[in-house]
PDB file of N, CA and C in Angstrom:
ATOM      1  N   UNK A   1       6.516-137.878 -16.816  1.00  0.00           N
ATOM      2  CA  UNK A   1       6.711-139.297 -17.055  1.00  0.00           C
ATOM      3  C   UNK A   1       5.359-139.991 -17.135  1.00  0.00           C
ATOM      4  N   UNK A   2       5.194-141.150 -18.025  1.00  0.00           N
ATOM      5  CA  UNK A   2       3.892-141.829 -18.060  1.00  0.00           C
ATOM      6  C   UNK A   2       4.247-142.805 -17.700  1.00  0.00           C
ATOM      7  N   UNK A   3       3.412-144.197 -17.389  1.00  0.00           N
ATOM      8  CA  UNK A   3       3.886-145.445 -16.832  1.00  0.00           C
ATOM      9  C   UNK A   3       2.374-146.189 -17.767  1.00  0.00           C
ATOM     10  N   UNK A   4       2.689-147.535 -18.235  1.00  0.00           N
ATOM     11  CA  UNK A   4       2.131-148.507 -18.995  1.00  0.00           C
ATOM     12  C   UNK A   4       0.578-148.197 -18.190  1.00  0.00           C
ATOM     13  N   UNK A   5      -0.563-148.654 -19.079  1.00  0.00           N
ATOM     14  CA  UNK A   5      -1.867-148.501 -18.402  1.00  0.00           C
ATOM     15  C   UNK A   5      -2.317-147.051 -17.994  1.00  0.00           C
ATOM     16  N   UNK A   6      -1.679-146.059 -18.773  1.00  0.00           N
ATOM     17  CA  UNK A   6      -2.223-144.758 -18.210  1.00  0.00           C
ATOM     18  C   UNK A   6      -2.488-144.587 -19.832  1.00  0.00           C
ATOM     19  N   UNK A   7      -3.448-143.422 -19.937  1.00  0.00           N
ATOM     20  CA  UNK A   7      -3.845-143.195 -21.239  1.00  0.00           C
ATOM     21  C   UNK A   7      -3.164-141.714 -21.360  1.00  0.00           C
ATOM     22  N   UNK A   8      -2.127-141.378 -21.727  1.00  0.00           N
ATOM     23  CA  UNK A   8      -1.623-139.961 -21.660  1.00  0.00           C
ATOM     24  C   UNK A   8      -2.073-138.367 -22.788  1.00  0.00           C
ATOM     25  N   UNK A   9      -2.808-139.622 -23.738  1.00  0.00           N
ATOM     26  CA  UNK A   9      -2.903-138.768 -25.253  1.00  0.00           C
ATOM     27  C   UNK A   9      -2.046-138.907 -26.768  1.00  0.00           C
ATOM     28  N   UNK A  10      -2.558-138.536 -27.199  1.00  0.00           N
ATOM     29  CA  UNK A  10      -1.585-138.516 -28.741  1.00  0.00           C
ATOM     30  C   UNK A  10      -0.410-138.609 -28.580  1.00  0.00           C
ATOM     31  N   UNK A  11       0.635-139.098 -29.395  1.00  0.00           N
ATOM     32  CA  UNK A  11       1.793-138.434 -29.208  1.00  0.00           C
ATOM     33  C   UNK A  11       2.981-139.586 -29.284  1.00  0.00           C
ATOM     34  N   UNK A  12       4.040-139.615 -29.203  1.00  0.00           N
ATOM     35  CA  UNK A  12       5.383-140.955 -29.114  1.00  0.00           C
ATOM     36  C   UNK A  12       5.819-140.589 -28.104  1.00  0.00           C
ATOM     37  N   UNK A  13       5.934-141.866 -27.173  1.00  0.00           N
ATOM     38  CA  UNK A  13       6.610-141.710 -25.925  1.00  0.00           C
ATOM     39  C   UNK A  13       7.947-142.560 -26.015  1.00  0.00           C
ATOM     40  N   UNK A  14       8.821-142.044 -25.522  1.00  0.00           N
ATOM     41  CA  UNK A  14      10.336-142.756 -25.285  1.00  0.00           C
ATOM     42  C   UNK A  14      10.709-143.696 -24.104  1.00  0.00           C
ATOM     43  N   UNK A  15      11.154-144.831 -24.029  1.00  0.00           N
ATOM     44  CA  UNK A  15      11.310-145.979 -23.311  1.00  0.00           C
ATOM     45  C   UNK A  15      12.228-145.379 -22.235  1.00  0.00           C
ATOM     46  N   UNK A  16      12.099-145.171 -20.799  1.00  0.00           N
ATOM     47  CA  UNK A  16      13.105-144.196 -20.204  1.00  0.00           C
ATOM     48  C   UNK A  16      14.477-145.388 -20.042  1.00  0.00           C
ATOM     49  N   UNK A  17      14.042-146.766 -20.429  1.00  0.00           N
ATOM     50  CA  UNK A  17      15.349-147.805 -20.219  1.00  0.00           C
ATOM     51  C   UNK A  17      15.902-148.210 -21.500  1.00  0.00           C
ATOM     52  N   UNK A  18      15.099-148.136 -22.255  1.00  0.00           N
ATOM     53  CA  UNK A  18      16.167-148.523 -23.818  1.00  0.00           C
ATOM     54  C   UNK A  18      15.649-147.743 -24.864  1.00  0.00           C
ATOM     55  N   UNK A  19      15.087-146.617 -24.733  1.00  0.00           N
ATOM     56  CA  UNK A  19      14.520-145.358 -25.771  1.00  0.00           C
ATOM     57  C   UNK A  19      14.296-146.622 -27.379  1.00  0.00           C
ATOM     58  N   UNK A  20      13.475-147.049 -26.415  1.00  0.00           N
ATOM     59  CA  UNK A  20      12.509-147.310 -27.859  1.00  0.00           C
ATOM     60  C   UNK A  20      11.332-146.518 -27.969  1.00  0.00           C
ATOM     61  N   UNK A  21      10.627-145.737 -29.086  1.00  0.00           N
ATOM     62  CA  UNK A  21       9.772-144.819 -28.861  1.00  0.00           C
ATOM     63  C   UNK A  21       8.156-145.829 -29.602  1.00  0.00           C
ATOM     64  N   UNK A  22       7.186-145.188 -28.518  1.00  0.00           N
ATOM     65  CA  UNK A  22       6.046-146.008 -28.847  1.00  0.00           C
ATOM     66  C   UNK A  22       5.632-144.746 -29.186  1.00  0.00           C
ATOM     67  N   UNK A  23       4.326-145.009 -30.257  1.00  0.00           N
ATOM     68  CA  UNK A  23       3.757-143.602 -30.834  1.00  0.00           C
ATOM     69  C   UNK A  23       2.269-144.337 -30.802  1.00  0.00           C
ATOM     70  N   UNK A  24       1.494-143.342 -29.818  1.00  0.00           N
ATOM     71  CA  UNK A  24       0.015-143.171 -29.494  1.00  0.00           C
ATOM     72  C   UNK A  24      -0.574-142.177 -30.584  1.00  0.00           C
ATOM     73  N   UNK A  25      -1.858-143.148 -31.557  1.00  0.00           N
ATOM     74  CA  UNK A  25      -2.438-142.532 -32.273  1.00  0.00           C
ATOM     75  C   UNK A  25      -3.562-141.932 -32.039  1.00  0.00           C
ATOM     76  N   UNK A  26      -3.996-142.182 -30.744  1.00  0.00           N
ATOM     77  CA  UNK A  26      -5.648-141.568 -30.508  1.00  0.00           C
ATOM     78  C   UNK A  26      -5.564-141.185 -28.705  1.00  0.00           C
ATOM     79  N   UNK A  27      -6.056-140.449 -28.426  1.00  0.00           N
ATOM     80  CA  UNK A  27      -5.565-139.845 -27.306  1.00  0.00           C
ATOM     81  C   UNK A  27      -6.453-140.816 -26.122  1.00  0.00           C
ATOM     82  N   UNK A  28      -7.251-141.991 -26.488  1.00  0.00           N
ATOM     83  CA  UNK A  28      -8.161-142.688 -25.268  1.00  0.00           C
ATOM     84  C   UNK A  28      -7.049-143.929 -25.788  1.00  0.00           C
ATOM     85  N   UNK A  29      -5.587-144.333 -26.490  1.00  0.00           N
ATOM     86  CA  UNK A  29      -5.060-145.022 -26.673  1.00  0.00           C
ATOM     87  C   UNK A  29      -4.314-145.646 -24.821  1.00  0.00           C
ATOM     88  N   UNK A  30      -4.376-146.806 -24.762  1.00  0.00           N
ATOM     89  CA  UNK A  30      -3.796-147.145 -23.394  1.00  0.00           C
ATOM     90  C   UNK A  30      -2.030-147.250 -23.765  1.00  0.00           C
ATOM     91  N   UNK A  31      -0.835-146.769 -23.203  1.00  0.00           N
ATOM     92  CA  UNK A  31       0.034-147.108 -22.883  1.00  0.00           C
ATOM     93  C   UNK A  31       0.310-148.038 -23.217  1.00  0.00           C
ATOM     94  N   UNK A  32       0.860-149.010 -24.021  1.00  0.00           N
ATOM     95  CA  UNK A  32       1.592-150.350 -23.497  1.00  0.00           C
ATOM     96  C   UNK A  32       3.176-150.489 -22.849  1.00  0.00           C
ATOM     97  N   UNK A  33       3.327-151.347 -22.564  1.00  0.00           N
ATOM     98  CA  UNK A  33       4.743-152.028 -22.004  1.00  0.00           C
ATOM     99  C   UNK A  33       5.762-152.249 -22.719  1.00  0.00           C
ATOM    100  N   UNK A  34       6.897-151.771 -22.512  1.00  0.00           N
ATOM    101  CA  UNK A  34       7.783-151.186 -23.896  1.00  0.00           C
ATOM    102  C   UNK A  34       7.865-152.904 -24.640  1.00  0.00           C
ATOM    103  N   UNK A  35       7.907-152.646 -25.877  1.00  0.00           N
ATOM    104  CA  UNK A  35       7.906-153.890 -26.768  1.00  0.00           C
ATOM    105  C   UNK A  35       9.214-154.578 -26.701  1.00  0.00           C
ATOM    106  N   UNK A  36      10.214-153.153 -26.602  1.00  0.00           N
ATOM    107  CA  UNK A  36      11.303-154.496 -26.679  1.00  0.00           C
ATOM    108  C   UNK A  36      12.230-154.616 -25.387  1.00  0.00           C
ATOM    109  N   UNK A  37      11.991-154.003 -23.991  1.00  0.00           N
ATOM    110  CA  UNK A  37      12.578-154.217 -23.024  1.00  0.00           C
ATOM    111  C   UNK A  37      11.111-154.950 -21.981  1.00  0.00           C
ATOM    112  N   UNK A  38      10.149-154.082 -21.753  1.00  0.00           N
ATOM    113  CA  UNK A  38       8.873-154.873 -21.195  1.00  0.00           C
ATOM    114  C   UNK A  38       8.985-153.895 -20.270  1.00  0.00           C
ATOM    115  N   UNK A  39       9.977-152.627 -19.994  1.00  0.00           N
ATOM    116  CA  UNK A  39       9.433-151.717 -18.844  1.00  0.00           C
ATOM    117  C   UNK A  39       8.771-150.984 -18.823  1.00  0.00           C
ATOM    118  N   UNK A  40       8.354-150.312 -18.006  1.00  0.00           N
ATOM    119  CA  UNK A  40       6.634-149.205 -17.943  1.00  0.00           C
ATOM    120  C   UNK A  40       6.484-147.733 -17.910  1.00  0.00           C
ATOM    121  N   UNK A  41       7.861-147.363 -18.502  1.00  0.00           N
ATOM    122  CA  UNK A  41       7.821-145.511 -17.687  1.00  0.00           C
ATOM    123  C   UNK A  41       8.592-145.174 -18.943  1.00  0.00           C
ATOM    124  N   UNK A  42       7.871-144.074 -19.532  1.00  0.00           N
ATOM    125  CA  UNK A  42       8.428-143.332 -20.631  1.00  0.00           C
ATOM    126  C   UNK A  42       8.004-142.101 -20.396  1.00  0.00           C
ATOM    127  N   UNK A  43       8.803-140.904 -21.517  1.00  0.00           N
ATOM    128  CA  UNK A  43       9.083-139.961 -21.010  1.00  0.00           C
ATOM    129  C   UNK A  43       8.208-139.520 -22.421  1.00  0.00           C
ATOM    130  N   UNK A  44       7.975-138.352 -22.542  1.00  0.00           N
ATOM    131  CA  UNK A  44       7.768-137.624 -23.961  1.00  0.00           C
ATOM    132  C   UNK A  44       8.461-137.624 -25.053  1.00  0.00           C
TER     133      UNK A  44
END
């Protein structure tokens, strides 16, 4: 699991509360806060 403000790496992470998927293009990319619920913990 990642949480908002962690830099995890490349890759789309899934919203673990409303699977909206954010997709990290550069691996020093920071996390953000899901866009359309505002919670902080996504999964791979």
């Amino acid at each position: 699991m990642s949480t908002t403000g962690e830099k995890p790496g490349k890759g789309t992470y899934v919203c673990k509360n409303c699977s909206t998927a954010v997709t990290l293009d550069d691996a020093t990319d920071t996390l953000p806060p899901c866009p359309k619920c505002s919670k902080t913990e996504f999964r791979p």
